[in-house]
C-alpha atoms as a PDB file:
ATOM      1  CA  UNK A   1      86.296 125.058  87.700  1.00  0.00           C
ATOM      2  CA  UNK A   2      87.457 122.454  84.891  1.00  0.00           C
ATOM      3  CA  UNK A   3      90.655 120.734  86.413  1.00  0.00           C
ATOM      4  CA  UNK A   4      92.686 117.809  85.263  1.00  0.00           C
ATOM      5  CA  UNK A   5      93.344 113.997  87.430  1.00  0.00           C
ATOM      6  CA  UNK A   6      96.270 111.557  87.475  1.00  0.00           C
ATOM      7  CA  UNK A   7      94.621 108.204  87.814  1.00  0.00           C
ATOM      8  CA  UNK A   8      96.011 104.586  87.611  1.00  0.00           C
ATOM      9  CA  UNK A   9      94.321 104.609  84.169  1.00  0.00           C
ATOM     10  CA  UNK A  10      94.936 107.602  82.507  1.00  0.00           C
ATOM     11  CA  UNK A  11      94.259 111.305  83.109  1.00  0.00           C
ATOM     12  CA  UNK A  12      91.028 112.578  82.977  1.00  0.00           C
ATOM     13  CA  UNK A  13      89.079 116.042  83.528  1.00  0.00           C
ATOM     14  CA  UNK A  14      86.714 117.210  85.635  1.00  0.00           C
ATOM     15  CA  UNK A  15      84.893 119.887  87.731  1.00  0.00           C
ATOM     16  CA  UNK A  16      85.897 120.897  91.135  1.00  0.00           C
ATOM     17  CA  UNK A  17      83.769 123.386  93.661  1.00  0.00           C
ATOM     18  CA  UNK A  18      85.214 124.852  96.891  1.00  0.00           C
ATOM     19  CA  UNK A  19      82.864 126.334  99.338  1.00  0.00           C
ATOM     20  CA  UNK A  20      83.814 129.978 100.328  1.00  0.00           C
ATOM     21  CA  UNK A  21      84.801 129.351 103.889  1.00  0.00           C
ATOM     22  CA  UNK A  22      87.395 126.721 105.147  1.00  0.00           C
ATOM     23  CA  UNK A  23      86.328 123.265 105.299  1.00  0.00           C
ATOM     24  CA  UNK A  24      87.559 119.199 105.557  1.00  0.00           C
ATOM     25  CA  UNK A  25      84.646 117.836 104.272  1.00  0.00           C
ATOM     26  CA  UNK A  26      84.637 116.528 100.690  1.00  0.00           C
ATOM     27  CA  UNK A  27      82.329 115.018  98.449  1.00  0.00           C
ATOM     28  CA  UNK A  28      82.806 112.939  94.754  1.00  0.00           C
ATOM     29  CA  UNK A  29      79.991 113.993  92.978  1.00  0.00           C
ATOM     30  CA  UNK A  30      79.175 110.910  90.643  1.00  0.00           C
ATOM     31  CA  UNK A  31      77.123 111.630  87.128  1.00  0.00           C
ATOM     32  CA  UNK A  32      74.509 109.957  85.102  1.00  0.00           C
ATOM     33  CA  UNK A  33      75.593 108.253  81.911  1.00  0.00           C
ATOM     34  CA  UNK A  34      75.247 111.174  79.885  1.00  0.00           C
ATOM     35  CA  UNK A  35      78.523 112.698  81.609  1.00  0.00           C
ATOM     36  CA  UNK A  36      79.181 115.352  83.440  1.00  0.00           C
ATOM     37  CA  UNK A  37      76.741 117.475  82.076  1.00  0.00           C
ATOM     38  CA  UNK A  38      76.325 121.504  83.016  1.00  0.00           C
ATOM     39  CA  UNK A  39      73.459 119.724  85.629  1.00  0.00           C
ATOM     40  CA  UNK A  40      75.726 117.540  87.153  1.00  0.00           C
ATOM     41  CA  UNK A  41      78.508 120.351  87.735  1.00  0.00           C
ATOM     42  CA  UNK A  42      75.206 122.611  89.091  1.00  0.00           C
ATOM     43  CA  UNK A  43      75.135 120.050  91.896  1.00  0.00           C
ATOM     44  CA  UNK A  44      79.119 119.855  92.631  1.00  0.00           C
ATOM     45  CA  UNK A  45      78.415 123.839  93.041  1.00  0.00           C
ATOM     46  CA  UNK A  46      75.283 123.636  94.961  1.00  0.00           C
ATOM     47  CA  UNK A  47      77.170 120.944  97.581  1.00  0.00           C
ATOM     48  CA  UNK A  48      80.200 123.624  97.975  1.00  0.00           C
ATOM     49  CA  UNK A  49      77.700 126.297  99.066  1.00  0.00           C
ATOM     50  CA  UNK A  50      76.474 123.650 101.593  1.00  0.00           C
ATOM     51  CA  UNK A  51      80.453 123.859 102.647  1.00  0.00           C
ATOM     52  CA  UNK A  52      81.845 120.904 101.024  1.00  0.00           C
ATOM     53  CA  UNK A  53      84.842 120.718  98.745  1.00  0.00           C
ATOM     54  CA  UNK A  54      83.339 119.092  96.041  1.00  0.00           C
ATOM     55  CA  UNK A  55      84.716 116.912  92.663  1.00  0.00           C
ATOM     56  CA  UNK A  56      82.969 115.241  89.874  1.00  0.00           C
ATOM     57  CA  UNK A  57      85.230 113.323  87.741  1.00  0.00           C
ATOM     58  CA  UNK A  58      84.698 112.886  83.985  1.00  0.00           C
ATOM     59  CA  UNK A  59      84.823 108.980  84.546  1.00  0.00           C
ATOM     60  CA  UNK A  60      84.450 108.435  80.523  1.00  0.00           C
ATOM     61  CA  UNK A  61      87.407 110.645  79.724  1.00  0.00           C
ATOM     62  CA  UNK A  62      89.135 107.291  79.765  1.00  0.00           C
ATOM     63  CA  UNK A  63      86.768 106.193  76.840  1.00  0.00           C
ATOM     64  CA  UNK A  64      85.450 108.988  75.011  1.00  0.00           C
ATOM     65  CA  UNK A  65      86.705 112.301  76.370  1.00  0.00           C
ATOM     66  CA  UNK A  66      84.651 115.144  76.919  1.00  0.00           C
ATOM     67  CA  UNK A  67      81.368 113.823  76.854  1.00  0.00           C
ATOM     68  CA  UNK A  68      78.311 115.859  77.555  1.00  0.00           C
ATOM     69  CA  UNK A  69      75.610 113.855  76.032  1.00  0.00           C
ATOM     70  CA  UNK A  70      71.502 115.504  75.577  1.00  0.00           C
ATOM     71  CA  UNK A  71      69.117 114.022  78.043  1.00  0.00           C
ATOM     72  CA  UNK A  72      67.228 111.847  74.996  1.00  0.00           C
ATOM     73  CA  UNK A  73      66.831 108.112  73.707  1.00  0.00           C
ATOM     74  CA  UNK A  74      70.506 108.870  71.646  1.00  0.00           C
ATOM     75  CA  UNK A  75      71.933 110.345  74.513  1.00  0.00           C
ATOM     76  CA  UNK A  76      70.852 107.532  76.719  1.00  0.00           C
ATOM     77  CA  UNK A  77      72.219 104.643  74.221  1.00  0.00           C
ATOM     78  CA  UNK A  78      75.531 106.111  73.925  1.00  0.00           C
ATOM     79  CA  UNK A  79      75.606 106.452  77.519  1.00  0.00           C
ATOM     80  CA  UNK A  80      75.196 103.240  77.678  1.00  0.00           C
ATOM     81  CA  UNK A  81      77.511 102.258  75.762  1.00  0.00           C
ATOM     82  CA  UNK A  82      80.381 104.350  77.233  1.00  0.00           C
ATOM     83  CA  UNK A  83      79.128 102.525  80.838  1.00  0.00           C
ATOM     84  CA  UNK A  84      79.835  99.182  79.325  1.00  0.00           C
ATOM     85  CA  UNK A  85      83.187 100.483  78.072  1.00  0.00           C
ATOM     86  CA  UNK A  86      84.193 101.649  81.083  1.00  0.00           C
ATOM     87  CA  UNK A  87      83.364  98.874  83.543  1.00  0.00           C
ATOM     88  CA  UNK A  88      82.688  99.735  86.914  1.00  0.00           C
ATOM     89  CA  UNK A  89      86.198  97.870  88.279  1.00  0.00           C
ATOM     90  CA  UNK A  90      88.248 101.194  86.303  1.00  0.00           C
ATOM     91  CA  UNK A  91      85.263 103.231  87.740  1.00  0.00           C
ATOM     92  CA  UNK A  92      86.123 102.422  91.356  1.00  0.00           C
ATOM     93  CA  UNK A  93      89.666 103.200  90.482  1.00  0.00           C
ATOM     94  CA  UNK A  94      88.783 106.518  89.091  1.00  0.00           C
ATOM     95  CA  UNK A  95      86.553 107.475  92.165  1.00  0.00           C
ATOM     96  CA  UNK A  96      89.633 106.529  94.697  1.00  0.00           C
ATOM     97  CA  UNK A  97      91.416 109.115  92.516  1.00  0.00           C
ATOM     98  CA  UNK A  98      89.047 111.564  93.189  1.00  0.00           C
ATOM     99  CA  UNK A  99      89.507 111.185  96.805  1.00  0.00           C
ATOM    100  CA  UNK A 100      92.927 111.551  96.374  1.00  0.00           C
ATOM    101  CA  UNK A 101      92.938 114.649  95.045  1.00  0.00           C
ATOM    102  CA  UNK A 102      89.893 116.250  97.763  1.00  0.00           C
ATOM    103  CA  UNK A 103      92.805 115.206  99.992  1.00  0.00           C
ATOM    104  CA  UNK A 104      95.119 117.385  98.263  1.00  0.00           C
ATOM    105  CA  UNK A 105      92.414 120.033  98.490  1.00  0.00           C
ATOM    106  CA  UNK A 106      92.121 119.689 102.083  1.00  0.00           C
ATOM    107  CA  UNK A 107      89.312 117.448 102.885  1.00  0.00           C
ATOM    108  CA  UNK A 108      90.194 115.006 105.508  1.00  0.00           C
ATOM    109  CA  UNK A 109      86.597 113.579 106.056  1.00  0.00           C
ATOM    110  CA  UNK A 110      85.364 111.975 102.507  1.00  0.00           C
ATOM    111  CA  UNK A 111      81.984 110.752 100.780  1.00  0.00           C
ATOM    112  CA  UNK A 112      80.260 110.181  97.703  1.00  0.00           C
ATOM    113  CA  UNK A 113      77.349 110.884  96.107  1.00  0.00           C
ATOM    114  CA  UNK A 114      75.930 109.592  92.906  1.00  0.00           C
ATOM    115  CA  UNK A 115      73.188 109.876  90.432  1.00  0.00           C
ATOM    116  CA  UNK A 116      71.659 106.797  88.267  1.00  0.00           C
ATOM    117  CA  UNK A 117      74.917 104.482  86.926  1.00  0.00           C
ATOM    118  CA  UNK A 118      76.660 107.071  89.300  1.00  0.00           C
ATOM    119  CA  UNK A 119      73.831 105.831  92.134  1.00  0.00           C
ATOM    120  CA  UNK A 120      75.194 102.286  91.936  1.00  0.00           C
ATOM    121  CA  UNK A 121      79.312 103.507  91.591  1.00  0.00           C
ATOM    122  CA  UNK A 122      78.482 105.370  94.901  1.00  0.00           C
ATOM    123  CA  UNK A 123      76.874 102.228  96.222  1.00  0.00           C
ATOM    124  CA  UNK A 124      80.359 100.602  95.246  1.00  0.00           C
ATOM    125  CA  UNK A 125      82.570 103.162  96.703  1.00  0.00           C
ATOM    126  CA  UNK A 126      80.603 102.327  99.896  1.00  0.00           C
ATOM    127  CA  UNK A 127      81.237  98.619  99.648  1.00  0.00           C
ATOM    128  CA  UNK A 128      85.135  98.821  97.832  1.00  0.00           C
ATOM    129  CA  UNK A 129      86.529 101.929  99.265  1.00  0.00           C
ATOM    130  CA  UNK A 130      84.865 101.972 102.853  1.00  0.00           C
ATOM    131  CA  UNK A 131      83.138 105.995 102.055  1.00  0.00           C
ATOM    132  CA  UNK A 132      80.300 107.014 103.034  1.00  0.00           C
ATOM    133  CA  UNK A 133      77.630 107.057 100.295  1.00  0.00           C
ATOM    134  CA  UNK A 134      74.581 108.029  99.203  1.00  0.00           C
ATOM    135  CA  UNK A 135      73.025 106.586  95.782  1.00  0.00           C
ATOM    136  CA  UNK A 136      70.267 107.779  94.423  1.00  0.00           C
ATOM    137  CA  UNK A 137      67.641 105.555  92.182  1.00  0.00           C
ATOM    138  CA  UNK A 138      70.986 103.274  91.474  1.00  0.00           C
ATOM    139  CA  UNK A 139      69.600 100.478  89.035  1.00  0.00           C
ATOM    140  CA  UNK A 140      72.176  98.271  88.979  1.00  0.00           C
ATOM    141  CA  UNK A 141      72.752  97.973  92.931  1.00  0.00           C
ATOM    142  CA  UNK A 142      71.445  94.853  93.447  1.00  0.00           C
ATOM    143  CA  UNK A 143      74.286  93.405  91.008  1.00  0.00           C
ATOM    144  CA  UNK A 144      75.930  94.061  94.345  1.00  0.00           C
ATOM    145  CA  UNK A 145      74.183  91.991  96.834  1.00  0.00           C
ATOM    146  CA  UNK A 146      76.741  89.950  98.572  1.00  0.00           C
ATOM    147  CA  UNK A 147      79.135  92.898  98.974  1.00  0.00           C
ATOM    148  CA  UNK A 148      78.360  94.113 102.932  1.00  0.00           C
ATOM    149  CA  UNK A 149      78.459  97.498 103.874  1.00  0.00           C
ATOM    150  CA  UNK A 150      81.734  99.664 104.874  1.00  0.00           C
ATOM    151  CA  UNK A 151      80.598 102.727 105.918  1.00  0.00           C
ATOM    152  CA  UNK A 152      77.597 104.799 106.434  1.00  0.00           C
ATOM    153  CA  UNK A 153      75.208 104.173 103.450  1.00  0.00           C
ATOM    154  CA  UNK A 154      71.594 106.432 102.500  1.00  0.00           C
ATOM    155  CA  UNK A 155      69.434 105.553  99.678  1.00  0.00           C
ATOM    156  CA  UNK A 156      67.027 107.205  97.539  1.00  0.00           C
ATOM    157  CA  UNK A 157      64.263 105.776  95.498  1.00  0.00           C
ATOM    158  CA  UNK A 158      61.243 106.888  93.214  1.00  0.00           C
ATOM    159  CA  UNK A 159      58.329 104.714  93.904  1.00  0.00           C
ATOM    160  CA  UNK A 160      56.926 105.278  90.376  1.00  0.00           C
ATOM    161  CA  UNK A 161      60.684 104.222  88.829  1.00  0.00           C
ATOM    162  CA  UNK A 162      60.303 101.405  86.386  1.00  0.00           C
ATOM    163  CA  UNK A 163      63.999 100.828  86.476  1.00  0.00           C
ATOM    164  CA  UNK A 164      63.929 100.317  90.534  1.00  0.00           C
ATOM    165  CA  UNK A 165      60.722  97.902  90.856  1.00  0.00           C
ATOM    166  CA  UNK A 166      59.128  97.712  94.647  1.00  0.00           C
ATOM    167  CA  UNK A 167      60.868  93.490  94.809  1.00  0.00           C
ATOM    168  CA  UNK A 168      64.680  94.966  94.033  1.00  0.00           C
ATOM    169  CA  UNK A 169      64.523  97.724  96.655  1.00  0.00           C
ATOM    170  CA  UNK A 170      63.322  94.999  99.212  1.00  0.00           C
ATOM    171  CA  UNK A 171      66.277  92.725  98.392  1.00  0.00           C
ATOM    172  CA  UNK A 172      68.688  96.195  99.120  1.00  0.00           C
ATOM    173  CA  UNK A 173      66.624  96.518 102.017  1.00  0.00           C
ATOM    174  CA  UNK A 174      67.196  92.509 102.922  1.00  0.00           C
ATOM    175  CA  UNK A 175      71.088  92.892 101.844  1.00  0.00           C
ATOM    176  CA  UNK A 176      72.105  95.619 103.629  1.00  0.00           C
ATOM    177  CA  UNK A 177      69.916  96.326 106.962  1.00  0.00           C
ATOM    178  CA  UNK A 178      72.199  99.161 108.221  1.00  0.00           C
ATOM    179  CA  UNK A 179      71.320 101.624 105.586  1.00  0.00           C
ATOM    180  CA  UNK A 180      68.486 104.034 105.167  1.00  0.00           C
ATOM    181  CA  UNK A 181      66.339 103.985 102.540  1.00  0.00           C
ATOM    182  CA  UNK A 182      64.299 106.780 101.173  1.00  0.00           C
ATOM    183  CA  UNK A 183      61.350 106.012  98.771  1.00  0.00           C
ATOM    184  CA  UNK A 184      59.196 108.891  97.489  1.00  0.00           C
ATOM    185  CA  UNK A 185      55.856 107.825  96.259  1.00  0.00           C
ATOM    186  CA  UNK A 186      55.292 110.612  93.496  1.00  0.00           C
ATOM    187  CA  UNK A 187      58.662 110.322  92.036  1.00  0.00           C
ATOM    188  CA  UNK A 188      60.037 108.162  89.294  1.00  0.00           C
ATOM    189  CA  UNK A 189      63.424 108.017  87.897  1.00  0.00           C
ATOM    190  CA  UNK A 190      65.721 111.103  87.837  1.00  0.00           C
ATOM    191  CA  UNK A 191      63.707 112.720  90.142  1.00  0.00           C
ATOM    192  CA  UNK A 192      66.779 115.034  91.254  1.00  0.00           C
ATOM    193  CA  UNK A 193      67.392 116.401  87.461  1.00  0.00           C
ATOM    194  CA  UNK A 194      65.947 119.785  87.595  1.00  0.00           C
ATOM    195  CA  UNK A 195      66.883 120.791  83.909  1.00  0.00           C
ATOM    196  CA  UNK A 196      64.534 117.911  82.872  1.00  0.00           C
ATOM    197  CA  UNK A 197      60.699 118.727  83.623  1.00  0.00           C
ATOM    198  CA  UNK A 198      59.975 115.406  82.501  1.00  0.00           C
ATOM    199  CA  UNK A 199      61.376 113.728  85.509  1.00  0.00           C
ATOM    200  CA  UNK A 200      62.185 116.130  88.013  1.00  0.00           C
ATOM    201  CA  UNK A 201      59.873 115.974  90.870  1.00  0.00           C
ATOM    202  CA  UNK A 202      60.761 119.272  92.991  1.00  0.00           C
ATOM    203  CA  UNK A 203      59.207 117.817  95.823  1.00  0.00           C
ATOM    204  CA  UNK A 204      61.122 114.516  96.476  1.00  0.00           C
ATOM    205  CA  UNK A 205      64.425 116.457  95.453  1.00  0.00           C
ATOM    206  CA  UNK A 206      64.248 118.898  97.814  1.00  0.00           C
ATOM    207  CA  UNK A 207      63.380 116.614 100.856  1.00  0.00           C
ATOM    208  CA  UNK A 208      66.077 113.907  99.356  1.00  0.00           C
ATOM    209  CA  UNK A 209      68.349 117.190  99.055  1.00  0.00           C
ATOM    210  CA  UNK A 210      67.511 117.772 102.511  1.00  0.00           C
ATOM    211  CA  UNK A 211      68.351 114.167 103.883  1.00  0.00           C
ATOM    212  CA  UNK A 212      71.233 114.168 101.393  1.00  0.00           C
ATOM    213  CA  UNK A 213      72.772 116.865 103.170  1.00  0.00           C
ATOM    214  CA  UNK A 214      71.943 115.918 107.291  1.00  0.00           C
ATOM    215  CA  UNK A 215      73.886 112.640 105.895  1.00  0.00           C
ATOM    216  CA  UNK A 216      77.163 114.031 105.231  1.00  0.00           C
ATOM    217  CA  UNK A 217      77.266 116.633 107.786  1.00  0.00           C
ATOM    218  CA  UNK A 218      76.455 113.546 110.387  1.00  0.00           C
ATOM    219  CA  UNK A 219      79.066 111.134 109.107  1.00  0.00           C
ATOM    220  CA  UNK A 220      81.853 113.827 107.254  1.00  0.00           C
ATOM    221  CA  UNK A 221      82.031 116.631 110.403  1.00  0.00           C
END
């Protein structure tokens, strides 16, 4: 359901999913940059029927609100541009708001999940906010580096993604030891967007679904 968020930098909508049985575990579902789309609210929904109080915040509320932007090459620049609006400093601020309120909803055990730009905010949430994480084909991780690890931390890559070359997914490898790393060879970017048939790859998403979810129920239960 659409709900409203206090944060530190404004208020700002987004989608919340409760499983139908009684649960502490929470995830922050974190979009792409063309918002939180009806795809990226399919996944908060698909998580709570895995038994997780889920949230994905509208993060560019605080720049544009209500953005739901097409999966094309306009879509993808004004994405872009909302990401550079945004800044991933007010990002991180907006995420620990989300937690917040999964408290308030009862979750007690807390992680994050994101998708592209989202991939890398989860990354950050891992390194900023000590959560548990799990970022999937997150270009902009290796901005990141020199941050070390907080908490439990899974990745997922798409051999075949042109944004993620074979060298920069070394260096995360090199960075940050403790984490797993995932790397499907038939997959590109997006692999895990289902209403796209030009980059979903239901092989990899299912088996990164599958990893997704042992993940959280090891480090959330």
């Amino acid at each position: 359901m659409n709900i409203t968020l206090d944060t530190p930098d404004g208020r700002i909508g987004g989608w919340l999913a409760r499983p139908d049985r009684p649960s502490t575990m929470g995830l922050v579902v974190l979009q792409e940059i063309f918002g939180v789309t009806a795809h990226i609210r399919d996944v908060a929904d698909r998580y709570a029927k895995e038994g997780f109080i889920t949230l994905a915040p509208a993060l560019f509320d605080i720049v544009t609100p209500g953005v739901d932007l097409p999966y094309d090459s306009d879509g993808m620049q004004q994405g872009r541009t909302l990401v550079t609006g945004l800044g991933f400093d007010r990002a991180v601020r907006l995420v620990s708001a989300a937690v917040s309120r999964l408290r308030d909803e009862g979750a007690t055990q807390i992680g994050v999940v994101g998708f592209c730009w989202g991939g890398s905010l989860a990354l950050l949430a891992n390194l900023r906010l000590g959560l548990p994480a799990v970022s999937y084909y997150g270009a902009r991780n290796t901005n990141f580096l020199d941050e070390p690890l907080r908490a439990p931390m899974l990745f997922h890559f798409g051999a075949k993604d042109a944004s993620t070359p074979a060298a920069d997914i070394e260096r995360e490898r090199a960075a940050w030891p403790q984490a797993a790393f995932m790397v499907y060879p038939d997959a590109g970017h997006a692999f895990n967007r289902d209403c796209d048939p030009t980059h979903y790859r239901a092989d990899a998403a299912r088996l990164a679904n599958a990893e997704t979810l042992a993940f959280f129920r090891e480090h959330l239960a």
